[in-house]
PDB file of N, CA and C in Angstrom:
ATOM      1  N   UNK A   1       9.024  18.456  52.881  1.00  0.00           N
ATOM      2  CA  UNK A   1       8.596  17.918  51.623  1.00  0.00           C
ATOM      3  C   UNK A   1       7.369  17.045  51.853  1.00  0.00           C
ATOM      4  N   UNK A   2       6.261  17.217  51.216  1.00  0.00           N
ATOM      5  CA  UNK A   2       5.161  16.470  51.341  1.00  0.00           C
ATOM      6  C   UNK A   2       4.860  15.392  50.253  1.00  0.00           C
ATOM      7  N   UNK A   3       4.286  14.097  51.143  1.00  0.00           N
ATOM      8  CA  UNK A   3       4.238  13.294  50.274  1.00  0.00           C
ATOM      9  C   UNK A   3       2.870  12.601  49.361  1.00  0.00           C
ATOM     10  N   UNK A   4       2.911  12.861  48.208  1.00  0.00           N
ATOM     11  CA  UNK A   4       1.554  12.524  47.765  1.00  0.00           C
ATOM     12  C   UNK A   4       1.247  11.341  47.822  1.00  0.00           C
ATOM     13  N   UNK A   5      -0.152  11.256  48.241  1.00  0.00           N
ATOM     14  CA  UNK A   5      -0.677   9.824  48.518  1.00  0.00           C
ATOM     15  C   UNK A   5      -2.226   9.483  47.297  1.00  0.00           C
ATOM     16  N   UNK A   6      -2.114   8.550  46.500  1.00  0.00           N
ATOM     17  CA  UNK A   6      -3.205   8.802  45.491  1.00  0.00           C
ATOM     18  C   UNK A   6      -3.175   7.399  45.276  1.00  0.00           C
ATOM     19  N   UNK A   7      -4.430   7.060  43.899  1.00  0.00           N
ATOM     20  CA  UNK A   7      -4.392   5.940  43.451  1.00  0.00           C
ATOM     21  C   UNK A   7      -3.443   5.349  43.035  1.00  0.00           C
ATOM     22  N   UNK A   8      -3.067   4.148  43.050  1.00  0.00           N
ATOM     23  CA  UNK A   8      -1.403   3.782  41.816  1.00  0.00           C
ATOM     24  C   UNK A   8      -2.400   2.806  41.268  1.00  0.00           C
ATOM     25  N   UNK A   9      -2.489   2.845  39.906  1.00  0.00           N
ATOM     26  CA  UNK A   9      -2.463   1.984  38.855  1.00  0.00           C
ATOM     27  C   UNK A   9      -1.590   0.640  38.869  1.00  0.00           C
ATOM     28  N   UNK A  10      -1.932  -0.151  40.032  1.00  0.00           N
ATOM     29  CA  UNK A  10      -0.497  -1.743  39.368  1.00  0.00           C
ATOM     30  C   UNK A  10      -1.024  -2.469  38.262  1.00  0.00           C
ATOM     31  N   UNK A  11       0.217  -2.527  37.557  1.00  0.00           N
ATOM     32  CA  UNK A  11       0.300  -3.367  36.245  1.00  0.00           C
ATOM     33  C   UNK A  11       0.033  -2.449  35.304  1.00  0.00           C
ATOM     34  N   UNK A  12      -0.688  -1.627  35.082  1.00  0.00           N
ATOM     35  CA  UNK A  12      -1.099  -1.037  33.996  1.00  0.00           C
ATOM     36  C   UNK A  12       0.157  -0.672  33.426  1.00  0.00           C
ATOM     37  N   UNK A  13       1.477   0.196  33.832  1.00  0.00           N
ATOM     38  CA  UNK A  13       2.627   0.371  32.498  1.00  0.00           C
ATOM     39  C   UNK A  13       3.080  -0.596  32.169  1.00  0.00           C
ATOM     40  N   UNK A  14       3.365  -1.665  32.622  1.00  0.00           N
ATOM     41  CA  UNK A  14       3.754  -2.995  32.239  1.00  0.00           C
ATOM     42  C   UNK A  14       2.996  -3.874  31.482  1.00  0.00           C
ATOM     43  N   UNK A  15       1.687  -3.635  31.227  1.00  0.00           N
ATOM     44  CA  UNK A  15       0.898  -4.305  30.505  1.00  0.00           C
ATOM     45  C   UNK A  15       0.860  -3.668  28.858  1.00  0.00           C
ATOM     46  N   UNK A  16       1.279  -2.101  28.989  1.00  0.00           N
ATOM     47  CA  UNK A  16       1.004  -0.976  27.932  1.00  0.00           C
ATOM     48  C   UNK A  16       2.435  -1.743  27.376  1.00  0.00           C
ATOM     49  N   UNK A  17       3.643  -1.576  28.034  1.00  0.00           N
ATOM     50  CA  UNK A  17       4.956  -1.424  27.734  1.00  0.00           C
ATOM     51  C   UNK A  17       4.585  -3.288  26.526  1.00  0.00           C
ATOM     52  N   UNK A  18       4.420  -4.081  27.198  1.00  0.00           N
ATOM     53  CA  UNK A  18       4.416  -5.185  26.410  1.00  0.00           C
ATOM     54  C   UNK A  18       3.673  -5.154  25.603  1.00  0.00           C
ATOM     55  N   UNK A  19       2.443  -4.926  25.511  1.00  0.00           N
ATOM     56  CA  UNK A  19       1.845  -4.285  24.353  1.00  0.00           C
ATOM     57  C   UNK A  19       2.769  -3.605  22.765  1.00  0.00           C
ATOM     58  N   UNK A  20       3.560  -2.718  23.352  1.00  0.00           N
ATOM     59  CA  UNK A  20       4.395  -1.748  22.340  1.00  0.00           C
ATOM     60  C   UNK A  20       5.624  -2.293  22.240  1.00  0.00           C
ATOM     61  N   UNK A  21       5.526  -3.823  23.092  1.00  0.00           N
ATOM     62  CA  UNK A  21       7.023  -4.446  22.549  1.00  0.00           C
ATOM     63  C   UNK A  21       6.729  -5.437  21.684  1.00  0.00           C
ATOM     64  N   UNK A  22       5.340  -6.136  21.570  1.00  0.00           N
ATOM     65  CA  UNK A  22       4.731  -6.651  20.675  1.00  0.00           C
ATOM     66  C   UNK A  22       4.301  -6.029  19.441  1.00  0.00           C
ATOM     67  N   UNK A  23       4.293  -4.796  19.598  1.00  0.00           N
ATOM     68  CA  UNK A  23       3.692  -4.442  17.847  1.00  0.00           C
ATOM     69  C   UNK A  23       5.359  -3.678  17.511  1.00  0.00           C
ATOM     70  N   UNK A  24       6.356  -3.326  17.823  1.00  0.00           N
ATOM     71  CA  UNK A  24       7.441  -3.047  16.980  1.00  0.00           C
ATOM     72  C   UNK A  24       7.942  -3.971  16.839  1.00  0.00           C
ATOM     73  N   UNK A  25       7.723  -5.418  17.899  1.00  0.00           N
ATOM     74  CA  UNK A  25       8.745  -6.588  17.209  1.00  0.00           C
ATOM     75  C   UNK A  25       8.439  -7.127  16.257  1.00  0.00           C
ATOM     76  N   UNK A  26       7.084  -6.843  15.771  1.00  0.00           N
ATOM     77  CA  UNK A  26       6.788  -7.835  14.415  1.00  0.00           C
ATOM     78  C   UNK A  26       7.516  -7.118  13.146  1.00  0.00           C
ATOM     79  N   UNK A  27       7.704  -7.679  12.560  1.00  0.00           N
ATOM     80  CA  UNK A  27       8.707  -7.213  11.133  1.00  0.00           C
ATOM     81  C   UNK A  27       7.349  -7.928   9.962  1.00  0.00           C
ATOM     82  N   UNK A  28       6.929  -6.770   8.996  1.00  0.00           N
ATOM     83  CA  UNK A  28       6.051  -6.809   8.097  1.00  0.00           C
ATOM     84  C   UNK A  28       7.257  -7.431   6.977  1.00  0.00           C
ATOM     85  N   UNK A  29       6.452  -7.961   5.840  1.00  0.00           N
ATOM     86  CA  UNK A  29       7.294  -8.378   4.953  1.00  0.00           C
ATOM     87  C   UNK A  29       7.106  -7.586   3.765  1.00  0.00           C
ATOM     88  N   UNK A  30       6.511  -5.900   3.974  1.00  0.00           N
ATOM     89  CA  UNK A  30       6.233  -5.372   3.262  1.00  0.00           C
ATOM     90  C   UNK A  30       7.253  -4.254   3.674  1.00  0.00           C
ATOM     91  N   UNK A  31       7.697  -3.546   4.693  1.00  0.00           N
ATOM     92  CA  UNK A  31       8.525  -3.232   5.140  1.00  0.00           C
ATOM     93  C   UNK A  31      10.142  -3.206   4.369  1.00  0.00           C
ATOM     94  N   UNK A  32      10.284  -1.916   4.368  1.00  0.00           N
ATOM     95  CA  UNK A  32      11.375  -1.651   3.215  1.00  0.00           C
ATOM     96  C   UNK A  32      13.062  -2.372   4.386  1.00  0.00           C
ATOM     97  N   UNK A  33      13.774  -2.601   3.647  1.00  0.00           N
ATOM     98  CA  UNK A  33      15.107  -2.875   4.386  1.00  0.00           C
ATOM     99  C   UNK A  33      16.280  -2.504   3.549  1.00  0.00           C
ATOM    100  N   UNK A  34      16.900  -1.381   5.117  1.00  0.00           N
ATOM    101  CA  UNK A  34      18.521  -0.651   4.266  1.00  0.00           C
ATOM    102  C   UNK A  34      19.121  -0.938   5.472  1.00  0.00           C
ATOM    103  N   UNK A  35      19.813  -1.529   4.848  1.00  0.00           N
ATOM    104  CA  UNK A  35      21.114  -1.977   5.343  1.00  0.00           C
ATOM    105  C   UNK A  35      22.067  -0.624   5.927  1.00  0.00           C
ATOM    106  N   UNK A  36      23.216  -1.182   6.369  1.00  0.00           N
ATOM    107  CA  UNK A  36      24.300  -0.325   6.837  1.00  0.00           C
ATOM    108  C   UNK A  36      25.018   0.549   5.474  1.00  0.00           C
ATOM    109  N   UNK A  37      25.019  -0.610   4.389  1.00  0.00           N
ATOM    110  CA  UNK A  37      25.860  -0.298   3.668  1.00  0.00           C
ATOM    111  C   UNK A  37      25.247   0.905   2.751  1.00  0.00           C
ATOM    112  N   UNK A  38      23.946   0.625   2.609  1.00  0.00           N
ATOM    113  CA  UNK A  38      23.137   1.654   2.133  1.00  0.00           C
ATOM    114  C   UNK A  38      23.363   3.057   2.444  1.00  0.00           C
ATOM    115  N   UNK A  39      23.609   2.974   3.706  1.00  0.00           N
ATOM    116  CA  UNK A  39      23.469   4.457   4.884  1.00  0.00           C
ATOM    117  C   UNK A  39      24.930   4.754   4.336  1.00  0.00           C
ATOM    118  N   UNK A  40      25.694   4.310   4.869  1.00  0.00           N
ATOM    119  CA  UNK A  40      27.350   4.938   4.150  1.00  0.00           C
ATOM    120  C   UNK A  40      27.327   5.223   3.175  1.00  0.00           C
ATOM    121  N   UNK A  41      26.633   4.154   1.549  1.00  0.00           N
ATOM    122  CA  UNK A  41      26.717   4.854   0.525  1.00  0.00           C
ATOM    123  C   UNK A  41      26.086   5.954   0.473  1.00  0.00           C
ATOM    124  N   UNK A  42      24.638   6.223   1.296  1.00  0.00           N
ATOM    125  CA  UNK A  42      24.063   7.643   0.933  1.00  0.00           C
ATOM    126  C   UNK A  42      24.912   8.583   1.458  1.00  0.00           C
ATOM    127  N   UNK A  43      25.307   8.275   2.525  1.00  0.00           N
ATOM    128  CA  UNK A  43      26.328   9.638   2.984  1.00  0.00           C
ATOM    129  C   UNK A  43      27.306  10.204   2.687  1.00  0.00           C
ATOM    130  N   UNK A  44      28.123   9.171   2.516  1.00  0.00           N
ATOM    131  CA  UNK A  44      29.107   9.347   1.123  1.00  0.00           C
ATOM    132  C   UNK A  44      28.878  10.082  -0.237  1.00  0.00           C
ATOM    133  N   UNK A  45      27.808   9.315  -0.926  1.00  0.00           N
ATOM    134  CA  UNK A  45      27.416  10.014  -2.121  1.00  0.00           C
ATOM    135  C   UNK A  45      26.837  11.867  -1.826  1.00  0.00           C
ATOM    136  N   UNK A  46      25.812  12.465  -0.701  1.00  0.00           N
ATOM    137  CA  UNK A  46      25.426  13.414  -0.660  1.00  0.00           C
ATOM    138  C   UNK A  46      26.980  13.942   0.114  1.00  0.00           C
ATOM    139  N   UNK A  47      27.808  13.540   0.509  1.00  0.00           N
ATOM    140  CA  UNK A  47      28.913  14.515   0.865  1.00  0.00           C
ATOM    141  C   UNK A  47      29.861  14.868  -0.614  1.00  0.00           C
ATOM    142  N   UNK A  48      29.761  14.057  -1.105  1.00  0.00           N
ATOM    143  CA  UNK A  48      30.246  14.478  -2.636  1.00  0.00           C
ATOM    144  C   UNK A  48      29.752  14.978  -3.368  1.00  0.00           C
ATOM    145  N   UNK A  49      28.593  15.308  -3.190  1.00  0.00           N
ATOM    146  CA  UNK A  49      27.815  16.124  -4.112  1.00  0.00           C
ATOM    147  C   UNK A  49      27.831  17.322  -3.418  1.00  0.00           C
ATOM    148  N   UNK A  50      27.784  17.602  -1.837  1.00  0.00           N
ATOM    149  CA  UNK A  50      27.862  18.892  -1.735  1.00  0.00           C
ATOM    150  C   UNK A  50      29.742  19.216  -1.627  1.00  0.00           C
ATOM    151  N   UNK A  51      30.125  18.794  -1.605  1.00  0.00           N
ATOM    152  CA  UNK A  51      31.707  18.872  -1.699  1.00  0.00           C
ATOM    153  C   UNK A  51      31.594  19.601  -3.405  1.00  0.00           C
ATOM    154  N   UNK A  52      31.023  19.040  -4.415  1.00  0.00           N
ATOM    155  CA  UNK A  52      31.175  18.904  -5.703  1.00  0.00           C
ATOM    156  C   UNK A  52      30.932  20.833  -5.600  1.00  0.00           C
ATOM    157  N   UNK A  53      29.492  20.964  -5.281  1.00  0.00           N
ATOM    158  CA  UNK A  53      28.727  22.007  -5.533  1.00  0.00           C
ATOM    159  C   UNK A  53      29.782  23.317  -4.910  1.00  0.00           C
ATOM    160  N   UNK A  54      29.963  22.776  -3.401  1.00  0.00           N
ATOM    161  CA  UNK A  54      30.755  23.842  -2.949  1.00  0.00           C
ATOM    162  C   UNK A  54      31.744  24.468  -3.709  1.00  0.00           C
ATOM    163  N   UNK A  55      32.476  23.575  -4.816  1.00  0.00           N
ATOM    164  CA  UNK A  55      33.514  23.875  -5.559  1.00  0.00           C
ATOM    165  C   UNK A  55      33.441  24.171  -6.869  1.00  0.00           C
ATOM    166  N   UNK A  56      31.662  24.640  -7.554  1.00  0.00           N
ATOM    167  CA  UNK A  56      31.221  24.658  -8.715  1.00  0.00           C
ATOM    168  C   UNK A  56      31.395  23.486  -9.544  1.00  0.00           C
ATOM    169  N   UNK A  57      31.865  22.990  -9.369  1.00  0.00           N
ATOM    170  CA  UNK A  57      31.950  21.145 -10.416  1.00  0.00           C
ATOM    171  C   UNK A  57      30.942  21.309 -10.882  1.00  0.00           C
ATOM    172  N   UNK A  58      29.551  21.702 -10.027  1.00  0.00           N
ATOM    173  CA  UNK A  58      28.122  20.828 -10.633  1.00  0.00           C
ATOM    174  C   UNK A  58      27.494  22.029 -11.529  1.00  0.00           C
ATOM    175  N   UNK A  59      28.237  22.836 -11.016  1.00  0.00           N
ATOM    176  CA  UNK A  59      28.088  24.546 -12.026  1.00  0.00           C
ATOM    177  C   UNK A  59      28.505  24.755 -13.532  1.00  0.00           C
ATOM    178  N   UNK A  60      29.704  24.427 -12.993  1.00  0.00           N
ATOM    179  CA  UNK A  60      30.802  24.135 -14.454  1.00  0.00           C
ATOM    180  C   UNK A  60      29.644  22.933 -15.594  1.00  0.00           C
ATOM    181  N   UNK A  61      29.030  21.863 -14.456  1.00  0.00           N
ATOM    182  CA  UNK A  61      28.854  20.751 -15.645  1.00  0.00           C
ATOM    183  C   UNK A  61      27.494  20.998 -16.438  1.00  0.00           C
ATOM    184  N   UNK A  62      26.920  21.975 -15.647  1.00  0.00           N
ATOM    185  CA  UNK A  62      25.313  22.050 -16.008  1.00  0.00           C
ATOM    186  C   UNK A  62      25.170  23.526 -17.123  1.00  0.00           C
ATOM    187  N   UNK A  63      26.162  24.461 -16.915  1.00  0.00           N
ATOM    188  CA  UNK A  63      26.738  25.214 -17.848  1.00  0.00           C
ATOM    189  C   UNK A  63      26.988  24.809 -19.131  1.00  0.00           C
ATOM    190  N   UNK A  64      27.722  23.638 -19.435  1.00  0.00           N
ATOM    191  CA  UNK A  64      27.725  23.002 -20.263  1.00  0.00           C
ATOM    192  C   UNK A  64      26.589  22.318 -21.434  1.00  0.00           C
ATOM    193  N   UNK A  65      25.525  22.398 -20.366  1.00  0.00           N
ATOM    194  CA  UNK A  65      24.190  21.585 -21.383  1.00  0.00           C
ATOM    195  C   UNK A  65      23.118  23.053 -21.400  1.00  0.00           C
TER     196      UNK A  65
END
């Protein structure tokens, strides 16, 4: 097995890496925020709606109008 021998860059990923830990840690105050509870209700709600559909419910109701 041969071993490559070349330039190494020191510091440079460690300088990049803090860099990109500085711009995702800032929190904009424009920046939308969902919660946990948000995420369950959406999932919840779109599993009932395709639950609904699977079973014509949303067929039956739109038939109607």
């Amino acid at each position: 097995m041969a071993v490559k021998k070349g330039k190494k860059k020191e510091g440079s990923g460690i300088q990049q890496a803090a860099g990109l830990i500085r711009y995702f840690d800032e929190e904009s105050e424009d920046a939308w925020r969902i919660t946990p509870f948000q995420i369950y209700m959406a999932c919840i709600g779109l599993s009932a709606f395709f639950y609904l559909v699977n079973h014509g419910v949303i067929g039956w109701i739109m038939d109607m109008f």
